[in-house]
Protein backbone atom coordinates (compact mmCIF):
# COMPACT_ATOMS: atom_id res chain seq x y z
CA UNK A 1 0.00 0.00 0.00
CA UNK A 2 1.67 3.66 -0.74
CA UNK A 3 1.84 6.05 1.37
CA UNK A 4 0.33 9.24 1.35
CA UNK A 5 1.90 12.47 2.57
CA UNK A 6 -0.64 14.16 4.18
CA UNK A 7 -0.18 18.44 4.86
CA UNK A 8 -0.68 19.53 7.80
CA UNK A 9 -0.48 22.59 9.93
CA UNK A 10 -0.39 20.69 13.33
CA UNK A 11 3.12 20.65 13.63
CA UNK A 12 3.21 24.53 13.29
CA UNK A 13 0.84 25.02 15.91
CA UNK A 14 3.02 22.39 17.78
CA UNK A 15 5.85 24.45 17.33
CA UNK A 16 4.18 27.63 18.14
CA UNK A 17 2.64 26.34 21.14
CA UNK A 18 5.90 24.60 22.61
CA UNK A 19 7.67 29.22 21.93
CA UNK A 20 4.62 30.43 23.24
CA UNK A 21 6.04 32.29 25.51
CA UNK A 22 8.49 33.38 23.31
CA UNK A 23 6.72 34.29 21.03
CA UNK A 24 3.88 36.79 23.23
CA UNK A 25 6.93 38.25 24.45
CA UNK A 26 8.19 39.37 20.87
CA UNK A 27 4.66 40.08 19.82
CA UNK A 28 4.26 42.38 23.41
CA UNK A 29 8.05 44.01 22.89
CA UNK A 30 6.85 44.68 18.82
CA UNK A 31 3.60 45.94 19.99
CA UNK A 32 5.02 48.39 22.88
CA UNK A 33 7.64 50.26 20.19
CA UNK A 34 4.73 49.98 17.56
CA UNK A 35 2.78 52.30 20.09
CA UNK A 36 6.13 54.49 21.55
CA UNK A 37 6.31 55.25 17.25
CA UNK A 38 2.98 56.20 16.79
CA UNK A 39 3.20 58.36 20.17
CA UNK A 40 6.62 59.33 19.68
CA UNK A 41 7.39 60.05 15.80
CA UNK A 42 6.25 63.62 14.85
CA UNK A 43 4.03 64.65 12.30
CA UNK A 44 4.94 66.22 9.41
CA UNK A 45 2.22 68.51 6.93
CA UNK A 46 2.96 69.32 3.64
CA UNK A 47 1.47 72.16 1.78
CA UNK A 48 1.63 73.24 -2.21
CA UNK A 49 1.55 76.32 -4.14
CA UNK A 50 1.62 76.70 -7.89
CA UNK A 51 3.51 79.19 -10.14
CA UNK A 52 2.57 79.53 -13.93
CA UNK A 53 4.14 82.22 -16.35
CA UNK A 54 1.67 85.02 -17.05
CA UNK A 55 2.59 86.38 -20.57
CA UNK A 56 3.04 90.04 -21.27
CA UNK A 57 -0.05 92.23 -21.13
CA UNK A 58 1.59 94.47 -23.56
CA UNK A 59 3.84 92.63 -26.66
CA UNK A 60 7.39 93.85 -27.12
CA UNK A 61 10.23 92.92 -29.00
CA UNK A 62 12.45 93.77 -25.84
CA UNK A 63 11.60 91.27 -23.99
CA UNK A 64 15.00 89.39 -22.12
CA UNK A 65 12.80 86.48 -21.87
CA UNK A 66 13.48 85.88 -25.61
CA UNK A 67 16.88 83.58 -24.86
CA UNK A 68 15.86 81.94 -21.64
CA UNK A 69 14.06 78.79 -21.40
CA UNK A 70 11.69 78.36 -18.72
CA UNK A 71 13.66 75.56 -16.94
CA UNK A 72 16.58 77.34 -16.90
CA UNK A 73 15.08 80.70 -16.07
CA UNK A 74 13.33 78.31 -12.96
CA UNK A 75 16.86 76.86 -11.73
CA UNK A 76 18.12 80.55 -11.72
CA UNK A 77 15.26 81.91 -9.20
CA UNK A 78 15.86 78.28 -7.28
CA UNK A 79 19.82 79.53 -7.30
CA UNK A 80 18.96 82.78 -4.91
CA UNK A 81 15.54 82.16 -2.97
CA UNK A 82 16.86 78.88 -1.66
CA UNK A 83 20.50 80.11 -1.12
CA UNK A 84 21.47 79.96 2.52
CA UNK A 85 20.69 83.83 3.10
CA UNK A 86 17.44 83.39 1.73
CA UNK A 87 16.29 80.67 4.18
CA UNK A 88 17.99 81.99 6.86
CA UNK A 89 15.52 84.80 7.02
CA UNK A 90 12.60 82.83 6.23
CA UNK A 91 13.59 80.79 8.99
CA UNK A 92 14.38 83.57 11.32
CA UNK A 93 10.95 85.03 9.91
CA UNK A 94 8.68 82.58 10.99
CA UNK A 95 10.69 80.83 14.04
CA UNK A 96 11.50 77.31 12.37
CA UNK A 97 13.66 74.77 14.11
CA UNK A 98 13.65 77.18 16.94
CA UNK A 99 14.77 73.47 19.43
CA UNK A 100 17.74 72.92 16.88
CA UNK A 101 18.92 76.71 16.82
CA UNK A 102 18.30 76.23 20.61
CA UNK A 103 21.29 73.22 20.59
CA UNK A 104 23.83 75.49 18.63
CA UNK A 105 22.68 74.17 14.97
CA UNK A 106 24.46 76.61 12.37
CA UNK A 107 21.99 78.40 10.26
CA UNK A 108 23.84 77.10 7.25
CA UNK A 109 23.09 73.45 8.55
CA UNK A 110 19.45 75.07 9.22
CA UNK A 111 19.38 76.23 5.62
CA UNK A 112 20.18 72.59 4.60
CA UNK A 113 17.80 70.96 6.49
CA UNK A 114 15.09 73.52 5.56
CA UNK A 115 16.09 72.91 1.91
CA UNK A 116 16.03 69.26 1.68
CA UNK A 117 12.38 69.52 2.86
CA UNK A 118 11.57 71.63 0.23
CA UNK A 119 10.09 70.31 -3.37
CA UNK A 120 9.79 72.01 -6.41
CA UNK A 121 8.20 70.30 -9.42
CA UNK A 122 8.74 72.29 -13.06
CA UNK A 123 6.83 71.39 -15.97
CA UNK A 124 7.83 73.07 -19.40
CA UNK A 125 5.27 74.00 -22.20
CA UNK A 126 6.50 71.72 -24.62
CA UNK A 127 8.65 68.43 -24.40
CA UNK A 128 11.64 69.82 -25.63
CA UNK A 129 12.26 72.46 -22.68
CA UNK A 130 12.37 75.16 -25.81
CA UNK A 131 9.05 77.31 -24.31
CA UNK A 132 9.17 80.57 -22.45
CA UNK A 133 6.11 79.54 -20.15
CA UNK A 134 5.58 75.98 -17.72
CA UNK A 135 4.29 76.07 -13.95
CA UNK A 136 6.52 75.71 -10.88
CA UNK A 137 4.70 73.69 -7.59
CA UNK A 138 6.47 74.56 -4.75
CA UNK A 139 6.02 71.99 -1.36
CA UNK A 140 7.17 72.27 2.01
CA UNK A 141 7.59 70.02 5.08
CA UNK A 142 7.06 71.21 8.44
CA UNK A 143 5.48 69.54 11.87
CA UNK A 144 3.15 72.71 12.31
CA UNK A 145 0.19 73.04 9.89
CA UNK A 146 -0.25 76.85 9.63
CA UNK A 147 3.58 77.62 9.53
CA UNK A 148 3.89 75.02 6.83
CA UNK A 149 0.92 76.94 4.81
CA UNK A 150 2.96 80.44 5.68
CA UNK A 151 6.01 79.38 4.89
CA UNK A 152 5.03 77.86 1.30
CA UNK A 153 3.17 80.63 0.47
CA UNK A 154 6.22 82.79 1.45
CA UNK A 155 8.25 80.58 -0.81
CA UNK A 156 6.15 81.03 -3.55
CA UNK A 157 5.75 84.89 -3.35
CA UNK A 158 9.54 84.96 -2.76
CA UNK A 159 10.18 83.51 -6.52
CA UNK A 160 7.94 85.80 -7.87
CA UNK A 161 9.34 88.87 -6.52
CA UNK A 162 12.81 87.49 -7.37
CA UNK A 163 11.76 86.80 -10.60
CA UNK A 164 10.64 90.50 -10.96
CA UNK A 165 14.11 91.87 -9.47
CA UNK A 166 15.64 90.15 -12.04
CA UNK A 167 13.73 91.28 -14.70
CA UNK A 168 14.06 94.44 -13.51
CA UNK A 169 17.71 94.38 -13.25
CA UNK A 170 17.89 92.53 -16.64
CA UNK A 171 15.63 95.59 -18.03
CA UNK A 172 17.85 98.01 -16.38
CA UNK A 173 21.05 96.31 -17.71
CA UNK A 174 19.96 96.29 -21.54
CA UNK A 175 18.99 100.19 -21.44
CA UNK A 176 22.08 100.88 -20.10
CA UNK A 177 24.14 98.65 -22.32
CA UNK A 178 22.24 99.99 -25.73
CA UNK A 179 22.89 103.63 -24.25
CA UNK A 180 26.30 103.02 -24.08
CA UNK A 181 26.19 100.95 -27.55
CA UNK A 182 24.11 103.77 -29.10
CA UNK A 183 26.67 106.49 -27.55
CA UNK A 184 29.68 104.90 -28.87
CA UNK A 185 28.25 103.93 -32.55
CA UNK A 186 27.21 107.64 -32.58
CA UNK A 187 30.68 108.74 -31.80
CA UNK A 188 31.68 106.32 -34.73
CA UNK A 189 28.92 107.48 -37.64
CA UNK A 190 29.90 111.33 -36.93
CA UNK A 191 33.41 110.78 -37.35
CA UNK A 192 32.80 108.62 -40.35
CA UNK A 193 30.64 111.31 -42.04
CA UNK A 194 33.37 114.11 -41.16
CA UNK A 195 35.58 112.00 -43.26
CA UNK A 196 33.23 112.01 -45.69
CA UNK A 197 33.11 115.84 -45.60
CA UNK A 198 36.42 116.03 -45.73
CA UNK A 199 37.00 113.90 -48.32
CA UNK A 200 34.82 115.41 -50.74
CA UNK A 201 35.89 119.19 -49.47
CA UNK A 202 39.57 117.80 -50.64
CA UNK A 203 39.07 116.47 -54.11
CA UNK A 204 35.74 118.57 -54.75
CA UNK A 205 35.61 118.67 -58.28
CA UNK A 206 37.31 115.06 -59.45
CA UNK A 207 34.56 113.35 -57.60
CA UNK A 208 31.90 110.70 -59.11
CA UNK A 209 28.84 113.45 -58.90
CA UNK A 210 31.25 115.49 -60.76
CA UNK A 211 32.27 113.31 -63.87
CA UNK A 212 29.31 114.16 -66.06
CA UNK A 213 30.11 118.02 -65.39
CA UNK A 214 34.12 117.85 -66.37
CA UNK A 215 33.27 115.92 -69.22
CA UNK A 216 30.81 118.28 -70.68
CA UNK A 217 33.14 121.22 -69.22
CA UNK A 218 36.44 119.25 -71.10
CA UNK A 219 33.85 119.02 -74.33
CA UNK A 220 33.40 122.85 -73.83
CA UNK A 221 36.83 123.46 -73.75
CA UNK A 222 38.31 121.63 -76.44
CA UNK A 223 35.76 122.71 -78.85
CA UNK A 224 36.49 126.20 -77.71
CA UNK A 225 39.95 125.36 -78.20
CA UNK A 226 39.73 124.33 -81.42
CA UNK A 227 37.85 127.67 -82.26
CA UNK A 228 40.34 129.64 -81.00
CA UNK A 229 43.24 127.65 -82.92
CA UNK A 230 41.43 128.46 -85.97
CA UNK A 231 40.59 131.64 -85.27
CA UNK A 232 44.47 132.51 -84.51
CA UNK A 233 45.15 131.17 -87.45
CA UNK A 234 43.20 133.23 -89.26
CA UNK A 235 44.34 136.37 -86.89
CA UNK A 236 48.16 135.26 -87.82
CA UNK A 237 47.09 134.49 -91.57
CA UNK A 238 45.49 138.06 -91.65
CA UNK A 239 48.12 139.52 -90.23
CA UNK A 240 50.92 138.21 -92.66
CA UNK A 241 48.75 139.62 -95.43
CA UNK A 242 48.73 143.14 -93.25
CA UNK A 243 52.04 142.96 -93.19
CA UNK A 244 52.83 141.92 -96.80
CA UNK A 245 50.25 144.80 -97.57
CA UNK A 246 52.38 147.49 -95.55
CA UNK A 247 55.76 146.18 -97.24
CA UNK A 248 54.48 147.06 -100.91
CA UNK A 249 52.83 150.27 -99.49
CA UNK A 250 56.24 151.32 -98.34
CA UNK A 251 57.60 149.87 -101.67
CA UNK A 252 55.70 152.43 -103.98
CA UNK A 253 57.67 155.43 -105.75
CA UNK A 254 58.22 158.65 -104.38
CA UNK A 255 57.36 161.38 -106.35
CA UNK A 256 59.49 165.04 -106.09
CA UNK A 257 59.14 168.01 -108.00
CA UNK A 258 61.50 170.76 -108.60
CA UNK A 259 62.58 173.39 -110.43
CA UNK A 260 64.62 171.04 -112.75
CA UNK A 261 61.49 168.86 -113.05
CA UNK A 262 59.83 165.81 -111.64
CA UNK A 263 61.32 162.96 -110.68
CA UNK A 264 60.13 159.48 -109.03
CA UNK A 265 62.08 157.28 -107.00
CA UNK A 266 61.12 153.95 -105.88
CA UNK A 267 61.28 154.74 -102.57
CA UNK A 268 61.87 157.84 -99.98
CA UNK A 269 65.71 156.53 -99.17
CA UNK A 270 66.32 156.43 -102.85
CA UNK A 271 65.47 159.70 -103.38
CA UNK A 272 66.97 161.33 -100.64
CA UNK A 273 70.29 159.59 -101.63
CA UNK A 274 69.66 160.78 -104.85
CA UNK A 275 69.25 164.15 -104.11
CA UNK A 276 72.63 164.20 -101.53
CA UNK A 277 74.22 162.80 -104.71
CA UNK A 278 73.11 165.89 -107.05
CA UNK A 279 74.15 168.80 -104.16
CA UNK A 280 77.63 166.98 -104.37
CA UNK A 281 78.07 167.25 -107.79
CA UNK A 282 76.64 170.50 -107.97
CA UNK A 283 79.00 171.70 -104.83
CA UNK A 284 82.13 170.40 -106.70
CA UNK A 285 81.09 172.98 -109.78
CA UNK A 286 79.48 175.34 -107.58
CA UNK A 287 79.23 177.50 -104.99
CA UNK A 288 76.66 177.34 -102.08
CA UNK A 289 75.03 180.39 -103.36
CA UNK A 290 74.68 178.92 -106.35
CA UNK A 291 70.63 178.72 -106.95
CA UNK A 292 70.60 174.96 -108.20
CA UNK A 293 72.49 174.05 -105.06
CA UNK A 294 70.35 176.19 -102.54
CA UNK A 295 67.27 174.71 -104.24
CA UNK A 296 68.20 171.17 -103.83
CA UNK A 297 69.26 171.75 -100.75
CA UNK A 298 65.52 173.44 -99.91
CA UNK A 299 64.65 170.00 -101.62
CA UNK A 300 66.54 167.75 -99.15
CA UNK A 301 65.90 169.78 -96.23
CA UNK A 302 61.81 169.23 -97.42
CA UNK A 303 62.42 165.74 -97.37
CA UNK A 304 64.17 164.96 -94.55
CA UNK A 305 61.47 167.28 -92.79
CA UNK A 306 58.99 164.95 -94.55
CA UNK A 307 60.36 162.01 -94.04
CA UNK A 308 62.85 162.00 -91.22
CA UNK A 309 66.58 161.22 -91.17
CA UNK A 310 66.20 158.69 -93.31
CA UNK A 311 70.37 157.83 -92.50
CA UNK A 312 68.82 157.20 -88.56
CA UNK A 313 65.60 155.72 -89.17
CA UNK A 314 66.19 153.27 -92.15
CA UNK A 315 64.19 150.86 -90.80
CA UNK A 316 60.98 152.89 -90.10
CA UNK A 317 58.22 153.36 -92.88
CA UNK A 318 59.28 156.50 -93.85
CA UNK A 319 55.47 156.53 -95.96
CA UNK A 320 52.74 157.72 -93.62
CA UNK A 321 49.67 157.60 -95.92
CA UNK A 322 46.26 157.00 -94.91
CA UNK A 323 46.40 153.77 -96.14
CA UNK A 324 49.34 153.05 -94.46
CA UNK A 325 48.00 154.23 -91.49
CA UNK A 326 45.11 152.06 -91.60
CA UNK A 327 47.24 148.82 -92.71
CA UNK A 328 49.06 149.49 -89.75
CA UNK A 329 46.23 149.83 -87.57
CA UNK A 330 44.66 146.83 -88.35
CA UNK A 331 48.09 145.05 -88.19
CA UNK A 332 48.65 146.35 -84.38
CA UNK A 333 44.40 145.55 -83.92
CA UNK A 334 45.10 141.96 -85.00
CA UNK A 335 48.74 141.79 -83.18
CA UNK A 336 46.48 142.54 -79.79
CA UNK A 337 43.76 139.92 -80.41
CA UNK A 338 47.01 137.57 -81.28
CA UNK A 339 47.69 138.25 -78.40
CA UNK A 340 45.20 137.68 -76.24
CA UNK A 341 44.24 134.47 -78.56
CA UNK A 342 47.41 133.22 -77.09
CA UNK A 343 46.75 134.06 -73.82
CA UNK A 344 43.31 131.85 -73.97
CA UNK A 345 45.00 128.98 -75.85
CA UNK A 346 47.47 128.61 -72.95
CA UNK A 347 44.61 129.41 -70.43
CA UNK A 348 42.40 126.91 -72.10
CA UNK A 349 45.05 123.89 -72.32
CA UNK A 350 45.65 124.40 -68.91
CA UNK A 351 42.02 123.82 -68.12
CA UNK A 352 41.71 121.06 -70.00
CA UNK A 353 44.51 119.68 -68.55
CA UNK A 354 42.96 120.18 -65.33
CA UNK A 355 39.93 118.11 -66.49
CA UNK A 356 41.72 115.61 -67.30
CA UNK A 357 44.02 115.15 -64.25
CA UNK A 358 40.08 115.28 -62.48
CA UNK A 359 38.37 112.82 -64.91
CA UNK A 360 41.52 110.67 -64.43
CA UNK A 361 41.11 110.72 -60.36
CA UNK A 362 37.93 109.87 -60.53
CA UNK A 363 37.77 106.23 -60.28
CA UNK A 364 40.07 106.55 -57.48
CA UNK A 365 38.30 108.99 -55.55
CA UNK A 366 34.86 106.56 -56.32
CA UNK A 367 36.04 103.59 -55.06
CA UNK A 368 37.33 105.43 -52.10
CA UNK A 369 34.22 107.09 -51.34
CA UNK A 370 32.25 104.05 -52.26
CA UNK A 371 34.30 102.35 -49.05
CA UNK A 372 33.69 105.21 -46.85
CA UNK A 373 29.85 105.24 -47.85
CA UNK A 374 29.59 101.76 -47.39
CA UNK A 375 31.13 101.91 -44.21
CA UNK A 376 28.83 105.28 -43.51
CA UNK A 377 25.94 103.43 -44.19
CA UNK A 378 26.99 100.25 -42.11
CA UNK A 379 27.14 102.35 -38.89
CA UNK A 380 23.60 104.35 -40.30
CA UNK A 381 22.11 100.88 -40.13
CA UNK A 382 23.57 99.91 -36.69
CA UNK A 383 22.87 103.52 -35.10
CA UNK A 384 19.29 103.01 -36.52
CA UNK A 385 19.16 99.31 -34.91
CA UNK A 386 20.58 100.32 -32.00
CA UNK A 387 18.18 103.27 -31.45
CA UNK A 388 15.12 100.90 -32.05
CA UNK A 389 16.77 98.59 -29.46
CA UNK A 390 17.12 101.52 -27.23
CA UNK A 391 13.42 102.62 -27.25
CA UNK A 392 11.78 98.81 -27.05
CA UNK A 393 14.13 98.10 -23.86
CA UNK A 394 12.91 101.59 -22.19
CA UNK A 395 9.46 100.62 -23.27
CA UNK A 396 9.94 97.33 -21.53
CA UNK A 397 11.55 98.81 -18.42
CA UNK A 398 8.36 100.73 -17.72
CA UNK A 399 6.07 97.92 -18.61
CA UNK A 400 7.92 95.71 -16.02
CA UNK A 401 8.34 98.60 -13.69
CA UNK A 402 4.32 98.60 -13.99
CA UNK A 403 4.02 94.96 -13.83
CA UNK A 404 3.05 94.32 -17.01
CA UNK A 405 5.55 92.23 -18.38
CA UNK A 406 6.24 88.72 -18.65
CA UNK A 407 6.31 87.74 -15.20
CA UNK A 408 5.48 84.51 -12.85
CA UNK A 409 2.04 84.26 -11.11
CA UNK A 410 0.98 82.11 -8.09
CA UNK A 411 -2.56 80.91 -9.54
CA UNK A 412 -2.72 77.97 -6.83
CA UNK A 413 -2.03 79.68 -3.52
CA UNK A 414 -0.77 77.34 -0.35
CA UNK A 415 -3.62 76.14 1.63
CA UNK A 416 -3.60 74.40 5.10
CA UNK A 417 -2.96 70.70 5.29
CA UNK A 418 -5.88 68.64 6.97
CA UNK A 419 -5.76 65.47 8.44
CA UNK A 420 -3.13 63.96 10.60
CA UNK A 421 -0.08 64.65 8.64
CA UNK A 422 2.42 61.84 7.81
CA UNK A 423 3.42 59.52 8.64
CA UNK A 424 -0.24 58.61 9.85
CA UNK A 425 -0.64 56.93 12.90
CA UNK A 426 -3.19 54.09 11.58
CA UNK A 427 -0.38 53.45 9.35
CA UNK A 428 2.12 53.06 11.64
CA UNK A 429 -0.23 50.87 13.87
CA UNK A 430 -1.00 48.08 11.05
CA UNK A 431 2.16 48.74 9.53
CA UNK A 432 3.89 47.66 13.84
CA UNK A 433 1.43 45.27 14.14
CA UNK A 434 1.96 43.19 10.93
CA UNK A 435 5.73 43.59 11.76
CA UNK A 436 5.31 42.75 14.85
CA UNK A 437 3.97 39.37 14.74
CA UNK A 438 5.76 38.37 11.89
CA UNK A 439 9.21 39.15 14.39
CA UNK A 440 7.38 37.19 16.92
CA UNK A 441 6.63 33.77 14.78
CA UNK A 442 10.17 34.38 13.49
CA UNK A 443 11.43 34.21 17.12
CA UNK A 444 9.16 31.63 17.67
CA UNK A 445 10.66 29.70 14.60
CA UNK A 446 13.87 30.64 15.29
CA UNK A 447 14.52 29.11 18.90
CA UNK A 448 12.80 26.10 17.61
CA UNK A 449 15.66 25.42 15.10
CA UNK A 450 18.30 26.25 17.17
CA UNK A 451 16.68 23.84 20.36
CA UNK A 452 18.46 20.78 19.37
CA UNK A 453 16.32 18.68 22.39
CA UNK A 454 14.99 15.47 21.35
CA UNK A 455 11.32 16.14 20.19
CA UNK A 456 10.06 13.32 18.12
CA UNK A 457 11.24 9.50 17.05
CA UNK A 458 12.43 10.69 14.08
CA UNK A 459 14.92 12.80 16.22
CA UNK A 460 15.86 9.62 18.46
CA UNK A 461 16.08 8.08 15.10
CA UNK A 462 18.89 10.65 13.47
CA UNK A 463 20.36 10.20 16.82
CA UNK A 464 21.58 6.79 15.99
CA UNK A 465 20.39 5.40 19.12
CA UNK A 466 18.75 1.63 20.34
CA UNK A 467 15.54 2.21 21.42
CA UNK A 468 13.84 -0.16 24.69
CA UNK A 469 10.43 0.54 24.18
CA UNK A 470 8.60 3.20 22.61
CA UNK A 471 5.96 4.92 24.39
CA UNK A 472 2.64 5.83 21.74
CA UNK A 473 1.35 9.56 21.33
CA UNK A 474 -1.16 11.03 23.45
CA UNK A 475 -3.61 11.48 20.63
CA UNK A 476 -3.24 8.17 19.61
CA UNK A 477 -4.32 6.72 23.10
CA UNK A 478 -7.21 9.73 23.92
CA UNK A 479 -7.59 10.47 20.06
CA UNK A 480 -7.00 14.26 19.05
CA UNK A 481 -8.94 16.03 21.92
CA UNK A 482 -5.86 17.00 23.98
CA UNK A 483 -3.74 18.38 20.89
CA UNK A 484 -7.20 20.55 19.75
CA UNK A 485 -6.90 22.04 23.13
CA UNK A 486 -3.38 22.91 23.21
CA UNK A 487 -3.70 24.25 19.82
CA UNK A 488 -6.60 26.07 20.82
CA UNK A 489 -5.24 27.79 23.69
CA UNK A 490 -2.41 28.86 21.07
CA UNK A 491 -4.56 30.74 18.61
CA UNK A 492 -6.73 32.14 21.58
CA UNK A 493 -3.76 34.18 22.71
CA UNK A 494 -2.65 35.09 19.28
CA UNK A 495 -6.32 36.26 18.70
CA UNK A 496 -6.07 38.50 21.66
CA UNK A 497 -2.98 40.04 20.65
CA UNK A 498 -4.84 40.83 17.64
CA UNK A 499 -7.61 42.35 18.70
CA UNK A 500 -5.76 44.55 21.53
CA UNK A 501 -3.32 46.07 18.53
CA UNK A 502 -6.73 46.92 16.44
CA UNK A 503 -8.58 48.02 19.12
CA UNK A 504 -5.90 50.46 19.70
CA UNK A 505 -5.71 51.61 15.96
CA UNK A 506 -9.14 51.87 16.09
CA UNK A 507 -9.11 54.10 19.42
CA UNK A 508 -6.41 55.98 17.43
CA UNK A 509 -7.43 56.79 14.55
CA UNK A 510 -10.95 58.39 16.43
CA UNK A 511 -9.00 60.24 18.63
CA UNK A 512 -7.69 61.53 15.54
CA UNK A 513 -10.46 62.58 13.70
């Protein structure tokens, strides 16, 4: 016939009834420090507030917002309202820890401790951390219900008026620095237009505005050149003929009568040395007196009177007729406007010259003046940028000196915490409880292993031992009525352990509430 293994718990109960004293003492030690928790550990509340980013009631385009992500712009305020100065006066403020500050605690270490108690949750707008708006929760840790509400609510208000300090000094900052950007690329554009004045003062006249005019003025003056070269040569052909025309005038015969008839030279010299030649002849015959002699010399003395000392003045027109006259006039009339033809010509050369030397600096001058305009217009643009940059940071200064700029909002303010605070005490109590009988059975279990006292036959067996006689098991003589008893007994006090730990929870938790 096989045998059958039959489960059973009776050995258990055996066991537990065989520790029991053990065991109620582990259950009674588990259940007294259960109860010195509950009575002993102190409460702690926690209360919330939430911060959100309020957009700008007024949009500008000087916002410093523009480059800071929430998160980071979150860490920042976390930076300097939870620095150690910060909590030290909150602390100080509302008379936390007072027992540790009583024992010589630091503030620093008070700081520390404060800070570690002290949650903040931040959410973003998007996933990727790139938004400009999220909510902050702020939650604090304290023993004291109303300080803990207090104190959040301080915490809260104390990012949002860091926040505005900031943006205030951030506002502040960027009007100053575009002042001073603005002041210094003014300094730059005047000094770059003086050149510019300058420059054009110094080559005024061989500049790029100027081409068209030289050109046409260099047109001008060549064709007026070219007029006056013909027209001198007309003045110097005219005044060859002039002079050709006096020569033969002065070349025509001269025509003398006298007593021993008329005679014609070819010119006045010829007959003057004509007539010299007849007084000498007639002075080697005869006498002074003589009348041929005394007329020619009345002759000579008419012509020399006439026509000078011809001897003297050979090369003077000795013929002063009116058309000589004239021919002469015109000659010295066209000698003059030679003369001042010349003048022109040489005046007008030199101007075009002049032209040229301009038309021929031109380029030079443009592509220098291009570079200085470029670079003039370069700082126009930046003065102009900066100067819009200027106003929109003053206009944001005021707005956030108003309040009415980007700025973080507490829309859920801290409230008091109700209820018993944590850790509860009806948690503590089941939590003790459960803990403490499962120490208890372990104790229970754990003597039992280490009693090495013979308890059974299978223990006399392992012992290696020759047994006499073997005496039967209770039960098995009076059947199972004795071992129900003992077992009984067991779970009655294990039953009454129970119901003394939940009867006090329950006594607990209504003294609570």
């Amino acid at each position: 016939m096989n045998e059958q293994n039959i489960i059973t718990i009776d050995p258990y109960l055996d066991l537990i009834y065989r520790k029991r004293r053990s065991i109620i003492w582990a259950l009674s030690i588990g259940v007294a420090l259960t109860l010195a928790a509950v009575l002993v550990l102190p409460r702690s509340f926690a209360s919330s507030a939430l911060i959100a980013s309020s957009p700008a009631q007024v949009i500008t385009q000087a916002s410093t917002r523009t480059s800071i992500d929430f998160k980071t712009r979150v860490e920042a305020l976390k930076h300097e309202v939870l620095s150690g100065p910060s909590l030290g006066r909150v602390i100080h403020a509302y008379g936390l820890y007072s027992r540790e500050a009583q024992m010589g605690v630091s503030d620093e270490d008070l700081a520390n401790y404060m800070r570690k108690r002290i949650v903040l949750g931040v959410t973003a707008d998007d996933d990727y951390n790139k938004s400009h708006g999220g909510t902050v929760s702020i939650t604090f840790q304290h023993s004291d219900p109303l300080t803990v509400q207090r104190v959040t609510q301080k915490l809260a208000d104390l990012f949002v008026q860091q926040d505005w300090a900031e943006e205030e000094e951030r506002a502040a900052t960027a009007v100053k620095f575009f002042a001073d950007q603005l002041g210094h690329s003014e300094v730059e554009l005047n000094a770059k237009t003086n050149e510019i004045k300058a420059f054009k003062s110094k080559y005024q006249g061989s500049l790029p505005e100027d081409l068209e005019v030289n050109l046409r003025a260099q047109a001008n003056l060549q064709a007026e050149l070219e007029q006056s070269s013909e027209s001198h040569s007309i003045l110097e052909e005219r005044q060859m003929q002039l002079g050709r025309s006096l020569a033969g005038s002065m070349q025509q015969g001269v025509t003398i009568r006298s007593p021993s008839g008329q005679m014609t030279w070819s010119s006045p010299q010829a007959a003057l040395t004509a007539l010299e030649t007849q007084l000498t002849v007639l002075r080697a015959t005869y006498s002074d007196e003589y009348p041929d002699v005394v007329q020619l010399k009345a002759e000579i003395e008419a012509l020399k009177k006439r026509f000078g000392d011809m001897k003297d003045q050979a090369s003077l027109p000795l013929t002063v007729t009116p058309l000589n006259a004239e021919l002469a006039k015109q000659r010295d009339a066209i000698s003059v406007e030679s003369a001042r033809l010349d003048a022109r010509l040489n005046e007008v050369q030199k101007q075009i010259s002049d032209y040229q030397q301009r038309i021929e600096a031109t380029p030079i001058h443009e592509q220098r003046l291009s570079e200085l305009t470029r670079d003039d217009s370069v700082l126009t643009a930046q003065y102009q940028d900066l100067l819009q940059k200027e106003l929109a940071a003053q206009i944001y200064q005021n707005l956030v000196g108003r309040h009415e700029g980007e700025c973080l909002q507490v829309i859920e303010p801290a409230v008091r915490p109700r209820g018993a605070g944590w850790p509860r005490g009806a948690t503590i109590l089941a939590v003790g409880l459960m803990l403490s009988v499962i120490a208890a059975l372990a104790v229970g279990f754990g003597l039992s292993i280490l009693d090495n006292s013979i308890k059974s036959v299978e223990d006399l067996r392992k012992c290696n031992l020759q047994m006499a006689v073997t005496i039967p098991m209770i039960d098995e003589i009076e059947g199972s009525r004795y071992r129900f008893l003992n077992n009984a007994r067991t779970l009655t006090v294990s039953c009454s352990c129970l119901a003394v730990g939940l009867g006090m929870l329950w006594l607990y938790s209504r003294v609570v509430s």
